[in-house]
C-alpha atoms as a PDB file:
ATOM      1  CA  UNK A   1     300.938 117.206 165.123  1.00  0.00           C
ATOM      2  CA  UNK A   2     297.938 118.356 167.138  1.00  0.00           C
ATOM      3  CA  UNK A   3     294.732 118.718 166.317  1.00  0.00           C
ATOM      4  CA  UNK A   4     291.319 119.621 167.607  1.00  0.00           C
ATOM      5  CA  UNK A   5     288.454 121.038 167.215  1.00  0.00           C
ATOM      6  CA  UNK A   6     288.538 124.249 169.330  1.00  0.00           C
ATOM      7  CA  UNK A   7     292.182 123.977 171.918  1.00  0.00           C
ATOM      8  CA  UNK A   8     290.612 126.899 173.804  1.00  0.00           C
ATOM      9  CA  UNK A   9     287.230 125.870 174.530  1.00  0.00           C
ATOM     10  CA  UNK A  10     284.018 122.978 173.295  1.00  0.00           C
ATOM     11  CA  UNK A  11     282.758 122.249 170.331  1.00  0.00           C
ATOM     12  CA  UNK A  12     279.430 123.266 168.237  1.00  0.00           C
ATOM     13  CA  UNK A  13     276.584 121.061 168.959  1.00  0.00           C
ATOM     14  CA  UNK A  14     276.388 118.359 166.376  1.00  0.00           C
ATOM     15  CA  UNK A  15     279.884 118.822 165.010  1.00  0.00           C
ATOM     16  CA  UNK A  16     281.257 116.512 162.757  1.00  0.00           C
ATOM     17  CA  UNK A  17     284.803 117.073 162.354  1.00  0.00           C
ATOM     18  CA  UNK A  18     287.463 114.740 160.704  1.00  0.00           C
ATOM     19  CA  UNK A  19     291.237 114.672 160.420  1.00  0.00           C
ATOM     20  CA  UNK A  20     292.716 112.718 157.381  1.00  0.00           C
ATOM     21  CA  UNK A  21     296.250 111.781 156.860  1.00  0.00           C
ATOM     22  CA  UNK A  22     298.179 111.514 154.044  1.00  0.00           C
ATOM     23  CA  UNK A  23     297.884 108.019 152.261  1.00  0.00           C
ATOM     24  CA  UNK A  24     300.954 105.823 153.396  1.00  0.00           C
ATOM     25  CA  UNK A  25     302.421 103.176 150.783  1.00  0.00           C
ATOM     26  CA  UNK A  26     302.630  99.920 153.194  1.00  0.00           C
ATOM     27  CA  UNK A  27     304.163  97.880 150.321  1.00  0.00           C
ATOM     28  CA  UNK A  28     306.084  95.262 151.317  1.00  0.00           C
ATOM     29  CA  UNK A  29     305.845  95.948 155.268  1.00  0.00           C
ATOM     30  CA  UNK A  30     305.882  92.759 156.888  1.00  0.00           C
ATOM     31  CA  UNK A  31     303.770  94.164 160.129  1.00  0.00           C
ATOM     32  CA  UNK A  32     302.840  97.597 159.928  1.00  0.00           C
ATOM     33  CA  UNK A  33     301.545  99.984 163.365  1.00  0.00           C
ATOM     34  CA  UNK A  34     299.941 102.543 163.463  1.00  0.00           C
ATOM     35  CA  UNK A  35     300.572 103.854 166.822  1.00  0.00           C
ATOM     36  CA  UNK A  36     298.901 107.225 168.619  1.00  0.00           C
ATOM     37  CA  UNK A  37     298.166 109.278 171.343  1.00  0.00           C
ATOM     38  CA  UNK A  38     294.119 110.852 171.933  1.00  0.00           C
ATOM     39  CA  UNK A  39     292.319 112.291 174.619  1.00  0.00           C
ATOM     40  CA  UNK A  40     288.572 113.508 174.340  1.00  0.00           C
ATOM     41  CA  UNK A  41     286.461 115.692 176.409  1.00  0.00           C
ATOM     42  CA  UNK A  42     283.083 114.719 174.974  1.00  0.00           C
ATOM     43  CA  UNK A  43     279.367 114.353 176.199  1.00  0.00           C
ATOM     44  CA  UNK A  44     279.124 110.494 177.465  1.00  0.00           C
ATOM     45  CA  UNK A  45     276.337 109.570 176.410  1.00  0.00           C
ATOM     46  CA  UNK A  46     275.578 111.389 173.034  1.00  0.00           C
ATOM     47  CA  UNK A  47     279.080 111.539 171.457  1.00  0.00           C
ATOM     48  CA  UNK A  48     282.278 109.043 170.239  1.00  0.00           C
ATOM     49  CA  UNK A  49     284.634 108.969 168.093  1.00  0.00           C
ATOM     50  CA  UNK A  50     285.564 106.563 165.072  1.00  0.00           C
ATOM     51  CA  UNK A  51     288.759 105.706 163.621  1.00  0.00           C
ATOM     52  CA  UNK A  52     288.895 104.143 160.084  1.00  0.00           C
ATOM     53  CA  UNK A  53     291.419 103.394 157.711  1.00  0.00           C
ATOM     54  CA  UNK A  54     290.768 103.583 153.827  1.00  0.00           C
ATOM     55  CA  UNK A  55     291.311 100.211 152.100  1.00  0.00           C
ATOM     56  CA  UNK A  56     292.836  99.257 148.699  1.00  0.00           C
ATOM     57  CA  UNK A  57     289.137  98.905 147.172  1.00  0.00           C
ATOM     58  CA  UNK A  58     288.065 102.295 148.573  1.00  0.00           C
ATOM     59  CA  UNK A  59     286.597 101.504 151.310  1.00  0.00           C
ATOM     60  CA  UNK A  60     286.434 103.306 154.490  1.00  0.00           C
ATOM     61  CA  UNK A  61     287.243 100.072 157.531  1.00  0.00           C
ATOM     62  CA  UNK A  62     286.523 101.228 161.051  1.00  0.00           C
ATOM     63  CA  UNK A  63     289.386 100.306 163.280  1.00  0.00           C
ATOM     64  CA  UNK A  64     288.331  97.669 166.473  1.00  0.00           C
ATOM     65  CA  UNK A  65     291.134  96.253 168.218  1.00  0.00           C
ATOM     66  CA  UNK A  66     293.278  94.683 166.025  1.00  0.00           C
ATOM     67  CA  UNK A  67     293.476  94.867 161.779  1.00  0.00           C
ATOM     68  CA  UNK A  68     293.261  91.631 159.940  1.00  0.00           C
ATOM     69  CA  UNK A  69     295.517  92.651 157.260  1.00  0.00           C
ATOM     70  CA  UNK A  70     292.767  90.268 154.548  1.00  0.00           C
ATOM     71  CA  UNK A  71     290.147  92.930 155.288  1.00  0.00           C
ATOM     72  CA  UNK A  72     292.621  96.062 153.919  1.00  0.00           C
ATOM     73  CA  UNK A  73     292.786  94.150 150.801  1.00  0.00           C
END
């Protein structure tokens, strides 16, 4: 899958773009990964980018370094 927000060019000033996945059922996975590939052309020091996952109490987590599985809960 690829996905961006303009392949041929930049992006409108104060985009806000998002990409969302289909939900995954992790039951019963003793160590789940999620595991991906991104590159961003971006201004440095006006724009980032955040990844979250969506928890089982509907709540949007952002991602740091590594998940503690008790905060998904």
């Amino acid at each position: 899958m690829v996905w961006g927000t303009n392949l041929n060019g930049g992006y409108l000033n104060s985009a806000e773009d998002a990409l969302y996945l289909p939900p995954v059922d992790l039951t019963g996975s003793s160590n789940p990964t999620l595991s991906f590939w991104m590159w961003a052309r971006s201004q440095f020091t006006n724009d980032g980018v955040t990844l979250e996952i969506h928890n089982t109490s509907g709540q949007w987590v952002p991602v740091t370094e590594d998940v503690n599985p008790g905060i998904l809960a």
